[in-house]
PDB file of N, CA and C in Angstrom:
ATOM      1  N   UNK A   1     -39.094  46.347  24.550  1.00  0.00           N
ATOM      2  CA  UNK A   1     -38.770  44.941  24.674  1.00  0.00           C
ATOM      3  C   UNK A   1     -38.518  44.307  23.301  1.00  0.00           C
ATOM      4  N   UNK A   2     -39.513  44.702  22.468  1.00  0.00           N
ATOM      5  CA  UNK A   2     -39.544  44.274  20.895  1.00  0.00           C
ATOM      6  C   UNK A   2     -37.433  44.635  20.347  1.00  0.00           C
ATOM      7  N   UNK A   3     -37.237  45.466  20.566  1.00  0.00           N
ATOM      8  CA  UNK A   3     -36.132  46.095  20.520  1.00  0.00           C
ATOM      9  C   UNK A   3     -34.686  45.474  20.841  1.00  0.00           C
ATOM     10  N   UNK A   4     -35.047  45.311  21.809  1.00  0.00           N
ATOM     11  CA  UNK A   4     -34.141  44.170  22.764  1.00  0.00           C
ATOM     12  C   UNK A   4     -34.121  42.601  21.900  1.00  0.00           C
ATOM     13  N   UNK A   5     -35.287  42.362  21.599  1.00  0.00           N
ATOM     14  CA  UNK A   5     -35.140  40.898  20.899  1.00  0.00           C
ATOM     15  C   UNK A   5     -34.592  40.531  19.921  1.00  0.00           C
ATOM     16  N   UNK A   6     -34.757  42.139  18.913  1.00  0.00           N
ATOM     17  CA  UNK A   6     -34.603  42.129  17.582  1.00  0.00           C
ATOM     18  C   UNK A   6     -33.253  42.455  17.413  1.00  0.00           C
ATOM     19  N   UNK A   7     -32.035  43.230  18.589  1.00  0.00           N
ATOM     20  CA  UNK A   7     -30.869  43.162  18.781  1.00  0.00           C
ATOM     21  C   UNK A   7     -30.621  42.110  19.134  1.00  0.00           C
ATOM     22  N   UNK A   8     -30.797  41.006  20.222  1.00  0.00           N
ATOM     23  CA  UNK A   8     -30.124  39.692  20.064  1.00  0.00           C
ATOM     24  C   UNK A   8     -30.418  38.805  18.689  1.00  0.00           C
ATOM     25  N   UNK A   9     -31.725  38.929  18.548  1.00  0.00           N
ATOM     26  CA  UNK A   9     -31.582  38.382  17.248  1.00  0.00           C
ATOM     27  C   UNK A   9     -30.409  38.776  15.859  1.00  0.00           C
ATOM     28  N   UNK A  10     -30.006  40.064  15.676  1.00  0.00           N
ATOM     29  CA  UNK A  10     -29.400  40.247  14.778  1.00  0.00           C
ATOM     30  C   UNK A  10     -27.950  40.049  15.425  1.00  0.00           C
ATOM     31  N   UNK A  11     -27.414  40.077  16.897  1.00  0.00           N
ATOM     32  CA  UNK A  11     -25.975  39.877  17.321  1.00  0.00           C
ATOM     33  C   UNK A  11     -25.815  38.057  17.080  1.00  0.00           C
ATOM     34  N   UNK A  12     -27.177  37.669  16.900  1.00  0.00           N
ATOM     35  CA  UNK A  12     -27.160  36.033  17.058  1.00  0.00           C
ATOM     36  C   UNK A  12     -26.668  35.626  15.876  1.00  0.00           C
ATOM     37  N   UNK A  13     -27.425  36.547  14.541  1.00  0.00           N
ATOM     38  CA  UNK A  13     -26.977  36.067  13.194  1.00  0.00           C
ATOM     39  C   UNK A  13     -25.515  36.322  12.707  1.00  0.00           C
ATOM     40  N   UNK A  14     -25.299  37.792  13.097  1.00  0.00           N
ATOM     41  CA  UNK A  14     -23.972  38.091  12.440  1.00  0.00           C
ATOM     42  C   UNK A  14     -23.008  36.869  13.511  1.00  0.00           C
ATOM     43  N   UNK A  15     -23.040  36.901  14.323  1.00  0.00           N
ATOM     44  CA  UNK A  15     -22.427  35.744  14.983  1.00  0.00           C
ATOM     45  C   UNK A  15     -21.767  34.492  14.431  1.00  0.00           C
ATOM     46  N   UNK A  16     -23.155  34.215  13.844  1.00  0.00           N
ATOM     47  CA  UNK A  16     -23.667  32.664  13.171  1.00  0.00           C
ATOM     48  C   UNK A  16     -22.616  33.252  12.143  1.00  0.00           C
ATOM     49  N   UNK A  17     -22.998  34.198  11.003  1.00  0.00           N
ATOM     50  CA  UNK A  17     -22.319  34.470  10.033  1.00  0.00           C
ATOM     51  C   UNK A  17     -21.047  34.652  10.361  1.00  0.00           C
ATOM     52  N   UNK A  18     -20.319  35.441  11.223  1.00  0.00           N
ATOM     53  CA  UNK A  18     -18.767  34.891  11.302  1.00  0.00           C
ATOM     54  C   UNK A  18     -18.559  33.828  11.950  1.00  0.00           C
ATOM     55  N   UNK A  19     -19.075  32.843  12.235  1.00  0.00           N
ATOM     56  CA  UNK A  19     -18.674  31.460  12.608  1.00  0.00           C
ATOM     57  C   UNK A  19     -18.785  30.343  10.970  1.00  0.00           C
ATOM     58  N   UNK A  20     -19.653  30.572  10.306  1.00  0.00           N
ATOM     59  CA  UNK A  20     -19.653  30.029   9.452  1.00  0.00           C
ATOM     60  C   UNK A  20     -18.553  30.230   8.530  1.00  0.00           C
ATOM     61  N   UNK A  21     -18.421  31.599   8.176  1.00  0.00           N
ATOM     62  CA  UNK A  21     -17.179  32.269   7.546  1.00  0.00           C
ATOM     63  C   UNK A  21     -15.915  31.616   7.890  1.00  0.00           C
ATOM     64  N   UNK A  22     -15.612  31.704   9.111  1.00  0.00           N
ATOM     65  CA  UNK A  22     -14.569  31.033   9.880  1.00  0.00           C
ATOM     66  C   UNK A  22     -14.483  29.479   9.801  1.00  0.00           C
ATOM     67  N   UNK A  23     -15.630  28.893   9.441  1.00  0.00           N
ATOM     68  CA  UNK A  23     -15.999  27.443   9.294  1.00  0.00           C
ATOM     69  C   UNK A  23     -14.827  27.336   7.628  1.00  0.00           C
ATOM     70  N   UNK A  24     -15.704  28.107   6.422  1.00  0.00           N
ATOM     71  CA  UNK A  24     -15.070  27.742   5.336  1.00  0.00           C
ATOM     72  C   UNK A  24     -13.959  27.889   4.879  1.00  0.00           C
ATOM     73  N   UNK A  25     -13.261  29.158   5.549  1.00  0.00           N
ATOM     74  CA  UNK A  25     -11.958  29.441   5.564  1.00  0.00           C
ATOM     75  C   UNK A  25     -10.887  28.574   6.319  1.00  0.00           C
ATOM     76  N   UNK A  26     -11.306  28.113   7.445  1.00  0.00           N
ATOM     77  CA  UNK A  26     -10.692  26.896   7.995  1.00  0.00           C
ATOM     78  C   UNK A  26     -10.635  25.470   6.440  1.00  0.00           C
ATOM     79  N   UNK A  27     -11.665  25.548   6.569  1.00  0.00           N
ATOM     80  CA  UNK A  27     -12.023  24.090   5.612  1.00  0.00           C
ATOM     81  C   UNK A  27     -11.231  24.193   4.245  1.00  0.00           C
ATOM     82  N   UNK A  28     -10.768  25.377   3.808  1.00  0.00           N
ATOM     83  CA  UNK A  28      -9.687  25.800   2.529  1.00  0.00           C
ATOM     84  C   UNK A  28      -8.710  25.810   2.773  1.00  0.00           C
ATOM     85  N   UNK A  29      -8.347  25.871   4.366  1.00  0.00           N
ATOM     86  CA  UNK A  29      -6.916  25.786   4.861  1.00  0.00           C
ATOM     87  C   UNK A  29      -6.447  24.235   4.714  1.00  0.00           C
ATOM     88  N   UNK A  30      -7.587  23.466   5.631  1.00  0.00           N
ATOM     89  CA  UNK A  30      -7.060  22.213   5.833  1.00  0.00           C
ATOM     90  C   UNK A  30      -7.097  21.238   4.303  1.00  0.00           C
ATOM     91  N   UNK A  31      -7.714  21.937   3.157  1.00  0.00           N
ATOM     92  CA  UNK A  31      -7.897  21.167   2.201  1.00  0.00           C
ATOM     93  C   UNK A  31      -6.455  21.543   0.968  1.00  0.00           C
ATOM     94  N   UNK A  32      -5.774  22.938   1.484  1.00  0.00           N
ATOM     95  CA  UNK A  32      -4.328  23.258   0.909  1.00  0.00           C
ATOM     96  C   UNK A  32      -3.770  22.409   2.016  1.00  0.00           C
ATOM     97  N   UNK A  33      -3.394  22.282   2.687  1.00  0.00           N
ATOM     98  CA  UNK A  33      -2.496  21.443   3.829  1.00  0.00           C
ATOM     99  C   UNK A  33      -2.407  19.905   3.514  1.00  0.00           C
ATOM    100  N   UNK A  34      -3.975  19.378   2.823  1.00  0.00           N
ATOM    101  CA  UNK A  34      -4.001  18.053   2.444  1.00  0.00           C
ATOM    102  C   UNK A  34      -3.018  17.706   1.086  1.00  0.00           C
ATOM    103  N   UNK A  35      -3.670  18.439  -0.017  1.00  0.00           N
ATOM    104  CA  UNK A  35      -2.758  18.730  -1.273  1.00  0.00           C
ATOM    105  C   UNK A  35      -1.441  19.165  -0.989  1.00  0.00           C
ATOM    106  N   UNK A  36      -0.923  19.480  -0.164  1.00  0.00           N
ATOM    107  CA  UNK A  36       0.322  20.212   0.032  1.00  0.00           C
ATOM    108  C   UNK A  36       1.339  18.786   0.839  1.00  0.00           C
ATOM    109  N   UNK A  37       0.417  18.247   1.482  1.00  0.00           N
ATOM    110  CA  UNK A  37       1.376  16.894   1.969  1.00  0.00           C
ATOM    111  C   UNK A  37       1.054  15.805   1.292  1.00  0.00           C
ATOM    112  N   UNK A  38      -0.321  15.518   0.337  1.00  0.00           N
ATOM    113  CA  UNK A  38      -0.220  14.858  -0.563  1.00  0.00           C
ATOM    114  C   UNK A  38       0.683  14.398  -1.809  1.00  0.00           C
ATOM    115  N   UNK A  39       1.408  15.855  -2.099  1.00  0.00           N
ATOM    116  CA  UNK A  39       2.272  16.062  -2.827  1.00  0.00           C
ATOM    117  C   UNK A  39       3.922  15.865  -2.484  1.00  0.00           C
ATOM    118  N   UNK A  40       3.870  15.891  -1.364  1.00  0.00           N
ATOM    119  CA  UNK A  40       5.025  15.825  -0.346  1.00  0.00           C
ATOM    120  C   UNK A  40       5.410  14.228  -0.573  1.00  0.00           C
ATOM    121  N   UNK A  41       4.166  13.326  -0.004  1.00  0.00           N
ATOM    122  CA  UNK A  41       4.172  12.235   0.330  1.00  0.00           C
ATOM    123  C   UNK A  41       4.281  11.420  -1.108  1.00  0.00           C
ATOM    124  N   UNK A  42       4.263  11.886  -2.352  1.00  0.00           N
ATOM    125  CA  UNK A  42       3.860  11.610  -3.515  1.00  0.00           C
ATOM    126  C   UNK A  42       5.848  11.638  -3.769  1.00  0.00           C
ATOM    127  N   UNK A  43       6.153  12.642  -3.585  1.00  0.00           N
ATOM    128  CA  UNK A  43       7.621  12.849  -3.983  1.00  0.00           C
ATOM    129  C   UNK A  43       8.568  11.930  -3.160  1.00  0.00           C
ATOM    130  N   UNK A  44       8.352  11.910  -2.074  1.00  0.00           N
ATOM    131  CA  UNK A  44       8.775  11.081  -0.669  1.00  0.00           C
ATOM    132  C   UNK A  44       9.273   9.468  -1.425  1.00  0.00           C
ATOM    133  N   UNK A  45       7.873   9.104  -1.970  1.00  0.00           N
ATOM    134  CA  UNK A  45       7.321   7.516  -2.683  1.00  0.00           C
ATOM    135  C   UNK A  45       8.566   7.218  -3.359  1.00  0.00           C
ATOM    136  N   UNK A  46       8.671   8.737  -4.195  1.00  0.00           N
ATOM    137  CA  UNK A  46       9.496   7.932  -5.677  1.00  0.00           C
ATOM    138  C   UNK A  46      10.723   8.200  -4.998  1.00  0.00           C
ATOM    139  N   UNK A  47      11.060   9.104  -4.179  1.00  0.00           N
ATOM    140  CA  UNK A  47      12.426   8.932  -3.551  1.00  0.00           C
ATOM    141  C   UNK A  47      12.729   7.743  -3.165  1.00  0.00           C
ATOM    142  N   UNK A  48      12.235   7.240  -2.520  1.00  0.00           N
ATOM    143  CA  UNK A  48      12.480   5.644  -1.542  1.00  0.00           C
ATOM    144  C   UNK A  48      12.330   4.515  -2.180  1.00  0.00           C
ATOM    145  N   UNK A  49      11.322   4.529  -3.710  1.00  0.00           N
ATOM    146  CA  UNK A  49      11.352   3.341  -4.450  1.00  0.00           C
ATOM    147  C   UNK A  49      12.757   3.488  -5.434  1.00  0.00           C
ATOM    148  N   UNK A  50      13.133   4.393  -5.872  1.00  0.00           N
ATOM    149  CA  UNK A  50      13.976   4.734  -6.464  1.00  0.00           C
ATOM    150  C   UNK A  50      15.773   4.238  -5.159  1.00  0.00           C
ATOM    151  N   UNK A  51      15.212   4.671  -3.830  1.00  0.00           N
ATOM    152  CA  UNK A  51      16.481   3.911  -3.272  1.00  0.00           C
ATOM    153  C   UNK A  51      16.145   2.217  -2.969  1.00  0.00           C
ATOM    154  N   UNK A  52      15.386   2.237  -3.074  1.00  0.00           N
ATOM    155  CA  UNK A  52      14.780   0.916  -3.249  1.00  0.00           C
ATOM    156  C   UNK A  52      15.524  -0.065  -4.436  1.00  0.00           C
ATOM    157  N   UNK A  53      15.310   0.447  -5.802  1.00  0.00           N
ATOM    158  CA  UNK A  53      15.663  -0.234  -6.512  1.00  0.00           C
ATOM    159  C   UNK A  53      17.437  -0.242  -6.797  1.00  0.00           C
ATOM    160  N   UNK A  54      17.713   1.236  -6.406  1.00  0.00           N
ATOM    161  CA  UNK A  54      19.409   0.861  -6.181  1.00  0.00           C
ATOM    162  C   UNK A  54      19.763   0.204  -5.300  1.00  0.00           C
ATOM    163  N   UNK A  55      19.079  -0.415  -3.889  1.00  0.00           N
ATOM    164  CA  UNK A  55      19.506  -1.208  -2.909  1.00  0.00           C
ATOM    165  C   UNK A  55      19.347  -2.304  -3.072  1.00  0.00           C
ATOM    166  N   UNK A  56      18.160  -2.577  -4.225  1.00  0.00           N
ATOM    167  CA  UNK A  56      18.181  -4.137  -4.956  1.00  0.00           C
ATOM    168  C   UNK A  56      19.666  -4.834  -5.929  1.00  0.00           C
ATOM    169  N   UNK A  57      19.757  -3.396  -6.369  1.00  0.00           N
ATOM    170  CA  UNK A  57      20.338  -3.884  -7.442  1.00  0.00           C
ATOM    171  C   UNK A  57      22.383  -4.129  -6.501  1.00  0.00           C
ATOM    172  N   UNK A  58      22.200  -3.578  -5.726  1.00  0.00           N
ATOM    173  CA  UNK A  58      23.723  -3.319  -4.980  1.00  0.00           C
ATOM    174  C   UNK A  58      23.891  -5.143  -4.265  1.00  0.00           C
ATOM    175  N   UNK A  59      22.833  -5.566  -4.049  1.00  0.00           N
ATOM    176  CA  UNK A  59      22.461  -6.706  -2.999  1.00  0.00           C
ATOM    177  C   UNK A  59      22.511  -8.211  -4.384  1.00  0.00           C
ATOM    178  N   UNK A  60      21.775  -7.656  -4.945  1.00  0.00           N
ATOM    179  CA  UNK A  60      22.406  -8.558  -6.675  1.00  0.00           C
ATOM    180  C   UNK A  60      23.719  -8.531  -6.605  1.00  0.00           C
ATOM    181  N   UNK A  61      24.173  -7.700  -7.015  1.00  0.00           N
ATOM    182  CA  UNK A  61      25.737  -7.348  -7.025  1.00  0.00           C
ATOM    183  C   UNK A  61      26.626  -8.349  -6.327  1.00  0.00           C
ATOM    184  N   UNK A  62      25.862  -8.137  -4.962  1.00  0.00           N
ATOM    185  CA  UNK A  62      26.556  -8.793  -4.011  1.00  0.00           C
ATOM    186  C   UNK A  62      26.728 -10.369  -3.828  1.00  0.00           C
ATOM    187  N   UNK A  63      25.278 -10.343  -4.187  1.00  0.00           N
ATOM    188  CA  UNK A  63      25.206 -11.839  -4.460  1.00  0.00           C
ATOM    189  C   UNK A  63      25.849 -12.992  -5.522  1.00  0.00           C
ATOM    190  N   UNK A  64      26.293 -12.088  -6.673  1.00  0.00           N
ATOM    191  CA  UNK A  64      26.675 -12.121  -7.646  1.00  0.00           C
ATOM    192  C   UNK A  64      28.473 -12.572  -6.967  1.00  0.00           C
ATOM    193  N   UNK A  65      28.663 -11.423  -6.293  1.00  0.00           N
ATOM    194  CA  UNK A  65      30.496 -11.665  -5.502  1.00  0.00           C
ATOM    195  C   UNK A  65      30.702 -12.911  -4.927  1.00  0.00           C
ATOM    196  N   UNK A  66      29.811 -12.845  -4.020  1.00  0.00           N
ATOM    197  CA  UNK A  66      29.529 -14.387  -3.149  1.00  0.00           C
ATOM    198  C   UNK A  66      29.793 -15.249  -4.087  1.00  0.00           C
ATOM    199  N   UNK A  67      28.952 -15.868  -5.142  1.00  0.00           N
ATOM    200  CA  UNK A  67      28.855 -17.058  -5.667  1.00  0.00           C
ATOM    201  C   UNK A  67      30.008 -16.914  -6.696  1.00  0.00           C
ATOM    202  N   UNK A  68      30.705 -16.115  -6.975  1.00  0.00           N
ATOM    203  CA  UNK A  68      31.899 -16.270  -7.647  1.00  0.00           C
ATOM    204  C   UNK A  68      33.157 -16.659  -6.699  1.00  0.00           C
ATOM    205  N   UNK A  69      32.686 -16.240  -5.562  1.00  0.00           N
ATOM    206  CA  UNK A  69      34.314 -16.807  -4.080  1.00  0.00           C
ATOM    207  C   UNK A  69      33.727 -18.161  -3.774  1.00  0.00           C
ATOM    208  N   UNK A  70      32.374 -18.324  -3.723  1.00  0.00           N
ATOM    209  CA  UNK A  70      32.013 -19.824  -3.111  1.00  0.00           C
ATOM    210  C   UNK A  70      32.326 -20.951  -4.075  1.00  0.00           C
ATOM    211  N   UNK A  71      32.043 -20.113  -6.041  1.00  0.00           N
ATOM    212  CA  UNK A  71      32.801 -21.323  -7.245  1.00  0.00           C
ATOM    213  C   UNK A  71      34.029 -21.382  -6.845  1.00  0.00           C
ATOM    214  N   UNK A  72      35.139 -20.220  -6.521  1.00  0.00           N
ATOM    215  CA  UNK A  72      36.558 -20.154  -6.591  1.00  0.00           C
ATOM    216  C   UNK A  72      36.721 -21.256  -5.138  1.00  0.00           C
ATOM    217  N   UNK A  73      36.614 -21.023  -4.400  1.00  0.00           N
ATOM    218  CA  UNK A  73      36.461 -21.866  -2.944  1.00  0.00           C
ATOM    219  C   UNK A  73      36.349 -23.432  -3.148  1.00  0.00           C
ATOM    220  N   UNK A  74      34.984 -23.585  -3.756  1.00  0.00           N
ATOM    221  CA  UNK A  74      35.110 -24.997  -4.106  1.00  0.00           C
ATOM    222  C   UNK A  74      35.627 -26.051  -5.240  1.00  0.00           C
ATOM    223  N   UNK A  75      36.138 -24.914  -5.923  1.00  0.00           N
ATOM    224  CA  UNK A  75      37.386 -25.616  -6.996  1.00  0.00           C
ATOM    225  C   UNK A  75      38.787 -25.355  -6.265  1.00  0.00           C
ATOM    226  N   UNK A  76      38.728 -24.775  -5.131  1.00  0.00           N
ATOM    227  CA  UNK A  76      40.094 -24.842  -4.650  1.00  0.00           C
ATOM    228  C   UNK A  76      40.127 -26.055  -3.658  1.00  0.00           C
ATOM    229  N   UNK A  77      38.623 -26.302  -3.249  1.00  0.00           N
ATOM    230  CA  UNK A  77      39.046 -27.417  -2.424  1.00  0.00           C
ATOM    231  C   UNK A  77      39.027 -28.996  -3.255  1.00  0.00           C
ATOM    232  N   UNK A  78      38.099 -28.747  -4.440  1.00  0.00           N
ATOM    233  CA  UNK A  78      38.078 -29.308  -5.151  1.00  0.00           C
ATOM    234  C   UNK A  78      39.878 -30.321  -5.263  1.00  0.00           C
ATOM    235  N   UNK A  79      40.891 -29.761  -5.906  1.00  0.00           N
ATOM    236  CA  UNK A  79      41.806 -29.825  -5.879  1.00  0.00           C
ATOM    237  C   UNK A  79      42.983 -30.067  -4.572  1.00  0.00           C
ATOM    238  N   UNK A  80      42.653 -29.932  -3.688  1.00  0.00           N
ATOM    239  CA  UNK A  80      42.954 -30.210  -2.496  1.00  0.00           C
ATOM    240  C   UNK A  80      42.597 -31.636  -2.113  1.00  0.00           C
ATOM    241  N   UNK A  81      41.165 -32.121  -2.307  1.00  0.00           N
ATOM    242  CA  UNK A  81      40.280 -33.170  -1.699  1.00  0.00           C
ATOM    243  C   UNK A  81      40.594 -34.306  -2.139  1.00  0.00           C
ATOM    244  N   UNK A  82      40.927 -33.614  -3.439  1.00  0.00           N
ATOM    245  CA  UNK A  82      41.063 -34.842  -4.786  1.00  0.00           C
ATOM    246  C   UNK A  82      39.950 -35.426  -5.289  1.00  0.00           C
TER     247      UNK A  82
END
C-alpha cells in the first residue's frame, strides 16, 4: 500500500513539474509576443504621426489657395460694386 502512495505521490509531482514548466515557457512566449507588438505598435505611431503632419501641412496649403481666390474674388467684386 505504502508503494502505491509513494507512486501517486511521485506521478503527482512530476506532473506538477511539467505543468509548471509549461507555466514558464508559456509566460516567455506571451512576454516575446508583448515586445514584439510593442514594437510594431511603436513603428505604426511614427508612421501615422508622420502622415499626420503631411496631412497638416497639405490642408495649410489649402487653406492658403482658398484665401488667395476669396482676396482675388473680392477685389473682383470690389470693382464691379464700385
Amino acid at each position: 500500500m505504502a508503494a502505491v502512495a509513494w507512486t501517486a505521490i511521485g506521478l503527482l509531482a512530476s506532473t506538477l513539474a511539467l505543468l509548471a514548466a509549461a507555466l514558464f515557457r508559456l509566460d516567455s512566449k506571451i512576454e516575446a509576443v508583448g515586445r514584439d507588438l510593442g514594437s510594431r505598435i511603436d513603428g505604426l505611431s511614427g508612421r501615422i504621426d508622420a502622415q499626420g503632419r503631411d496631412l497638416g501641412a497639405r490642408i495649410d496649403a489649402l487653406a492658403q489657395r482658398v484665401d488667395a481666390q476669396t482676396s482675388r474674388i473680392d477685389a473682383h467684386l470690389e470693382r464691379h460694386a464700385g
